[in-house]
N, C-alpha and C. Protein backbone atom coordinates (compact mmCIF):
# COMPACT_ATOMS: atom_id res chain seq x y z
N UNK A 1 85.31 63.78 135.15
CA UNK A 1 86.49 63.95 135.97
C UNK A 1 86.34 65.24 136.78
N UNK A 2 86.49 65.14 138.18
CA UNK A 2 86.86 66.70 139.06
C UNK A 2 88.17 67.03 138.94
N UNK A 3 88.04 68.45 138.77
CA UNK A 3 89.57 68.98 138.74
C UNK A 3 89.28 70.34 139.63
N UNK A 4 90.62 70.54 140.79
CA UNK A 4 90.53 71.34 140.75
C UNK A 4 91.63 72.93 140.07
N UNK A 5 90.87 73.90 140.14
CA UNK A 5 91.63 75.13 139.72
C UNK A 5 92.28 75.89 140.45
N UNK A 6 93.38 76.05 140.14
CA UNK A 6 94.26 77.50 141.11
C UNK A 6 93.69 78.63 140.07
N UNK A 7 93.86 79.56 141.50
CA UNK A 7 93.35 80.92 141.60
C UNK A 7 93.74 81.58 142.50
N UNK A 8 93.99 82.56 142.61
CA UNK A 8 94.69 83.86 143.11
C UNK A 8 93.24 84.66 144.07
N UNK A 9 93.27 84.89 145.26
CA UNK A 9 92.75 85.72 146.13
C UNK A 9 92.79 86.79 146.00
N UNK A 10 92.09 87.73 145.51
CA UNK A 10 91.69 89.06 145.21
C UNK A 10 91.08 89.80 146.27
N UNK A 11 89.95 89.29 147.20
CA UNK A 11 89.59 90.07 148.30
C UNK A 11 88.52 88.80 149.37
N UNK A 12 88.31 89.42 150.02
CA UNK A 12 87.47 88.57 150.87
C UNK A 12 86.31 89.20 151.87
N UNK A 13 85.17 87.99 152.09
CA UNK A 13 84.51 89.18 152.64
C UNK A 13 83.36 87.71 153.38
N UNK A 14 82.47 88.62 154.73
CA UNK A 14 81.76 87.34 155.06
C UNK A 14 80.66 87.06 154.54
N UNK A 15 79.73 86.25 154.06
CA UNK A 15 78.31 86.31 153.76
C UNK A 15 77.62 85.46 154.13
N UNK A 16 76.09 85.34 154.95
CA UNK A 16 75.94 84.88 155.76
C UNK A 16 76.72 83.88 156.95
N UNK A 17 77.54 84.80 157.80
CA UNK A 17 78.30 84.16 158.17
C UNK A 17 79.45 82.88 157.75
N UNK A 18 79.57 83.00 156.15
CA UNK A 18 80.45 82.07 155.62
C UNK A 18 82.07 83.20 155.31
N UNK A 19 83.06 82.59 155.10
CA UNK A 19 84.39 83.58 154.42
C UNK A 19 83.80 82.82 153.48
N UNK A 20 84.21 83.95 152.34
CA UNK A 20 84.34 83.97 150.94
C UNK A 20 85.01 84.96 150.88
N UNK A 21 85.40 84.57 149.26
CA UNK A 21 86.26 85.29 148.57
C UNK A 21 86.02 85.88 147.47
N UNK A 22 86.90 86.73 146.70
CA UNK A 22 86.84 86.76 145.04
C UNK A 22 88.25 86.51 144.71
N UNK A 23 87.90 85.24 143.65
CA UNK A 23 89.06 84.44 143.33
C UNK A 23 89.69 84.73 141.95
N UNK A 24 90.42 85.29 141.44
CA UNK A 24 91.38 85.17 140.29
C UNK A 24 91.99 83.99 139.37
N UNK A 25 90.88 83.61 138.41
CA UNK A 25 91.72 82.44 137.40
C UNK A 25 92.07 83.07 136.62
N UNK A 26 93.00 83.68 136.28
CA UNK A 26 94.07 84.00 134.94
C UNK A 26 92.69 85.13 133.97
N UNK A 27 92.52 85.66 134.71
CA UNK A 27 91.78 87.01 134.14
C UNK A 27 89.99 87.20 134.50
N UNK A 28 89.84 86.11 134.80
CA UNK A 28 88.47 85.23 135.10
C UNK A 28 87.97 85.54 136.36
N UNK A 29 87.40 86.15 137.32
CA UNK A 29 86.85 85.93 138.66
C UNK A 29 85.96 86.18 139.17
N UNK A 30 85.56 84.69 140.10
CA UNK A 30 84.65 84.41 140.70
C UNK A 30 84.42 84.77 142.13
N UNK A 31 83.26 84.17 143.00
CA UNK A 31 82.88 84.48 144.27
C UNK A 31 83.49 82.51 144.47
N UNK A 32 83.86 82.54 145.69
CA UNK A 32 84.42 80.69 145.79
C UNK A 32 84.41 81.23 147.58
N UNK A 33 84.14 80.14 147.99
CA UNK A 33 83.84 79.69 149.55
C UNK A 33 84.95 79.65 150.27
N UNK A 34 85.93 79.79 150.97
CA UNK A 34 86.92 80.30 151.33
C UNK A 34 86.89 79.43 153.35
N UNK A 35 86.14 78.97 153.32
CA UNK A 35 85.87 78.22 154.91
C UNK A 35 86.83 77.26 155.11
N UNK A 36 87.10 76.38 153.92
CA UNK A 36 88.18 75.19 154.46
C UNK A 36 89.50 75.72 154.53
N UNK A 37 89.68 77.11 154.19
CA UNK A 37 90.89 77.51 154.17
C UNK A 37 90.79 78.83 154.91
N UNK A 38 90.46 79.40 155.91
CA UNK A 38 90.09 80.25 156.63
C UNK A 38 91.47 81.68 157.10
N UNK A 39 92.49 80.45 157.10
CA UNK A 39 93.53 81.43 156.88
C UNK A 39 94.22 82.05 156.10
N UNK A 40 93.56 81.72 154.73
CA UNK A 40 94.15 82.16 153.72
C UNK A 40 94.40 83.69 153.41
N UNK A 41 95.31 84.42 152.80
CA UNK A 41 95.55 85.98 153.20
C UNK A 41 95.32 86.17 151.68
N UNK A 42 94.81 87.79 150.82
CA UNK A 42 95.16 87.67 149.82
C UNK A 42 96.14 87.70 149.09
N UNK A 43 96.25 87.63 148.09
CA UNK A 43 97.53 87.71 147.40
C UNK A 43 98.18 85.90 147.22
N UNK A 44 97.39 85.24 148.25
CA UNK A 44 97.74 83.38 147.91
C UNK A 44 96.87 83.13 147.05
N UNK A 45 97.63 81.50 146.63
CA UNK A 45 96.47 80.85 146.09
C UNK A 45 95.76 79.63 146.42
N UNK A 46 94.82 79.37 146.09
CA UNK A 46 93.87 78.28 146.51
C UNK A 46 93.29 77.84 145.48
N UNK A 47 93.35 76.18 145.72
CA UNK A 47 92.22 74.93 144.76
C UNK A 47 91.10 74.92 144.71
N UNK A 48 90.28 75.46 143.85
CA UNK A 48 89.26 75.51 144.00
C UNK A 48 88.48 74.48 142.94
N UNK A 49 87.37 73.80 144.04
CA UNK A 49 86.59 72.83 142.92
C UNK A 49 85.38 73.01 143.27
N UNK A 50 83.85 73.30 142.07
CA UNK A 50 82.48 73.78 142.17
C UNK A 50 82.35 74.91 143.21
N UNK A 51 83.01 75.72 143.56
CA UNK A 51 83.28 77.15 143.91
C UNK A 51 83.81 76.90 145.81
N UNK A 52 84.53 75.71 145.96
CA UNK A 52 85.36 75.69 146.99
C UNK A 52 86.62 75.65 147.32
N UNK A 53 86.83 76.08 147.94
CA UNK A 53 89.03 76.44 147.94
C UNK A 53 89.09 74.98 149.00
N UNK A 54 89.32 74.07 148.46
CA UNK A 54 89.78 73.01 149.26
C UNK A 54 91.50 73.22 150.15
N UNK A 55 92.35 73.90 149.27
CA UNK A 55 93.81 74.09 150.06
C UNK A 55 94.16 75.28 149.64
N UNK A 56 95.18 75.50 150.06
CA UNK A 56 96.18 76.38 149.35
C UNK A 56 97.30 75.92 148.61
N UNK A 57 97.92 76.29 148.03
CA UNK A 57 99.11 76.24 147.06
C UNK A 57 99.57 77.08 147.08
N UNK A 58 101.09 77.04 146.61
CA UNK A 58 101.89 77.95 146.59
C UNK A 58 102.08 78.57 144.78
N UNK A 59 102.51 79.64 144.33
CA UNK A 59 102.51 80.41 143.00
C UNK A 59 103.03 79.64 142.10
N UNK A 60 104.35 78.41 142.63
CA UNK A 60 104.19 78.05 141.58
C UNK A 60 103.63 76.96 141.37
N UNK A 61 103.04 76.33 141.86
CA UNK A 61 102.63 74.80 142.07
C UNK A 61 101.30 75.67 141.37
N UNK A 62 100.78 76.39 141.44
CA UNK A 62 99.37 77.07 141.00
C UNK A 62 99.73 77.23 139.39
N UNK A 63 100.91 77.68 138.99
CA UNK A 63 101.10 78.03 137.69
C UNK A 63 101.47 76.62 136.80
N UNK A 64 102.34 75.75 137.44
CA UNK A 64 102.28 74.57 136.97
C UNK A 64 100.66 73.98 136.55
N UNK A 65 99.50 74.03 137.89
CA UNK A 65 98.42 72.75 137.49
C UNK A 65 97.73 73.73 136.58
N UNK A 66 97.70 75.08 136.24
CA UNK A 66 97.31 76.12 135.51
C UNK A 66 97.63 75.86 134.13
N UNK A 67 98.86 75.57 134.06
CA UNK A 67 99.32 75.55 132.72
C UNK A 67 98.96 73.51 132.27
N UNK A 68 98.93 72.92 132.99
CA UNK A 68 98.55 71.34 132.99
C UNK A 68 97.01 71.16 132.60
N UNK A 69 96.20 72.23 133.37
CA UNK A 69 94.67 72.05 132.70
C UNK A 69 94.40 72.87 131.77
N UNK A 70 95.10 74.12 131.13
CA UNK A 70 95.22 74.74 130.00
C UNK A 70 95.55 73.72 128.46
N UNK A 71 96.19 73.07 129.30
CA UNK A 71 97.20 72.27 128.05
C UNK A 71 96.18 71.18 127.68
N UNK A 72 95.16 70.55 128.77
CA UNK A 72 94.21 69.71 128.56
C UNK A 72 93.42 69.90 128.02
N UNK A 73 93.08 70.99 127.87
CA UNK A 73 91.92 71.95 127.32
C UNK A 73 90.79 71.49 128.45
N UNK A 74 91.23 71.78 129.83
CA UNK A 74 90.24 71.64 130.52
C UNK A 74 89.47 72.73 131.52
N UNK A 75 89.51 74.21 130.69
CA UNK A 75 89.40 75.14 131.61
C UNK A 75 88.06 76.04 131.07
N UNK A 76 87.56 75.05 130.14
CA UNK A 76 86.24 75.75 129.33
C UNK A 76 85.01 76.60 130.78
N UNK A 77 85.02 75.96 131.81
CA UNK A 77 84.47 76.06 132.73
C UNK A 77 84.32 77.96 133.08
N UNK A 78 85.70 77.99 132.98
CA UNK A 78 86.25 79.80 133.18
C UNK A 78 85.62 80.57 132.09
N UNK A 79 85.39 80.15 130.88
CA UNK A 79 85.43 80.68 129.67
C UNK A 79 84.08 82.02 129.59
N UNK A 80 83.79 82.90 129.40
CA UNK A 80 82.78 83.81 129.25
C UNK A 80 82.21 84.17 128.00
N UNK A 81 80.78 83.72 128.41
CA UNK A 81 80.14 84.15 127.06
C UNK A 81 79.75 85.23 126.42
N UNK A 82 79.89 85.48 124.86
CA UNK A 82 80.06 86.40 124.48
C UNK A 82 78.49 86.97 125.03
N UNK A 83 78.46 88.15 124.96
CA UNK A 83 76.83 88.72 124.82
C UNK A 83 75.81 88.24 123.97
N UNK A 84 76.40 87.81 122.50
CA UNK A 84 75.28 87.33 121.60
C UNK A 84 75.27 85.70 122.00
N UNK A 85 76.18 85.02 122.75
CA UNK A 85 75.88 84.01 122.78
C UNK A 85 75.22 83.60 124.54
N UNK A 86 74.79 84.72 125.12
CA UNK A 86 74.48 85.36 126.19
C UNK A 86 73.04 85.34 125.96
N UNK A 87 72.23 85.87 124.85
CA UNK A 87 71.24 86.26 124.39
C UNK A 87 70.82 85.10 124.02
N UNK A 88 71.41 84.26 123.83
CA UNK A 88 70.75 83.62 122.57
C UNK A 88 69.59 82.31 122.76
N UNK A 89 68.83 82.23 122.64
CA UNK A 89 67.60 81.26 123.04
C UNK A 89 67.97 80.06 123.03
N UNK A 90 67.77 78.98 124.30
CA UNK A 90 68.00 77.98 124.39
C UNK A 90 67.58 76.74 122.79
């Protein structure tokens, strides 16, 4: 199944001529592609799926599908590995 994630806009910046961003999932953040949504300002949020902001959303519509793929247990994706499990040989 694709899902996408809300996330919060933290900063933005160009790289090779692409917008990008750094995106905010609930403590979590990434670098995500920021082109289909070009106007986006920070401080919004945006859907992001395999590191693309397909729309924007508004805070709470973001906290709703937030708390909907939390509840699914579908947010392992965000999750960070510890250091020893960082280390650890395939």
């Amino acid at each position: 199944m694709c899902l996408g994630i809300p996330g919060r806009v933290i900063g933005t910046f160009r790289q090779h001529d692409v917008l990008m961003g750094k995106v905010d999932f609930g403590g979590v953040s990434k670098q995500v592609c920021l082109d289909h949504v070009p106007d986006v300002q920070i401080g919004q949020y945006v859907l992001v799926h395999v590191g693309f902001a397909l729309s924007k959303i508004d805070e709470d519509e973001a906290g709703r599908v937030f708390a909907f793929l939390e509840q699914m247990n579908q947010l392992d994706e965000l999750a960070v590995a510890s250091p020893t499990e960082a280390e650890a040989p395939p």
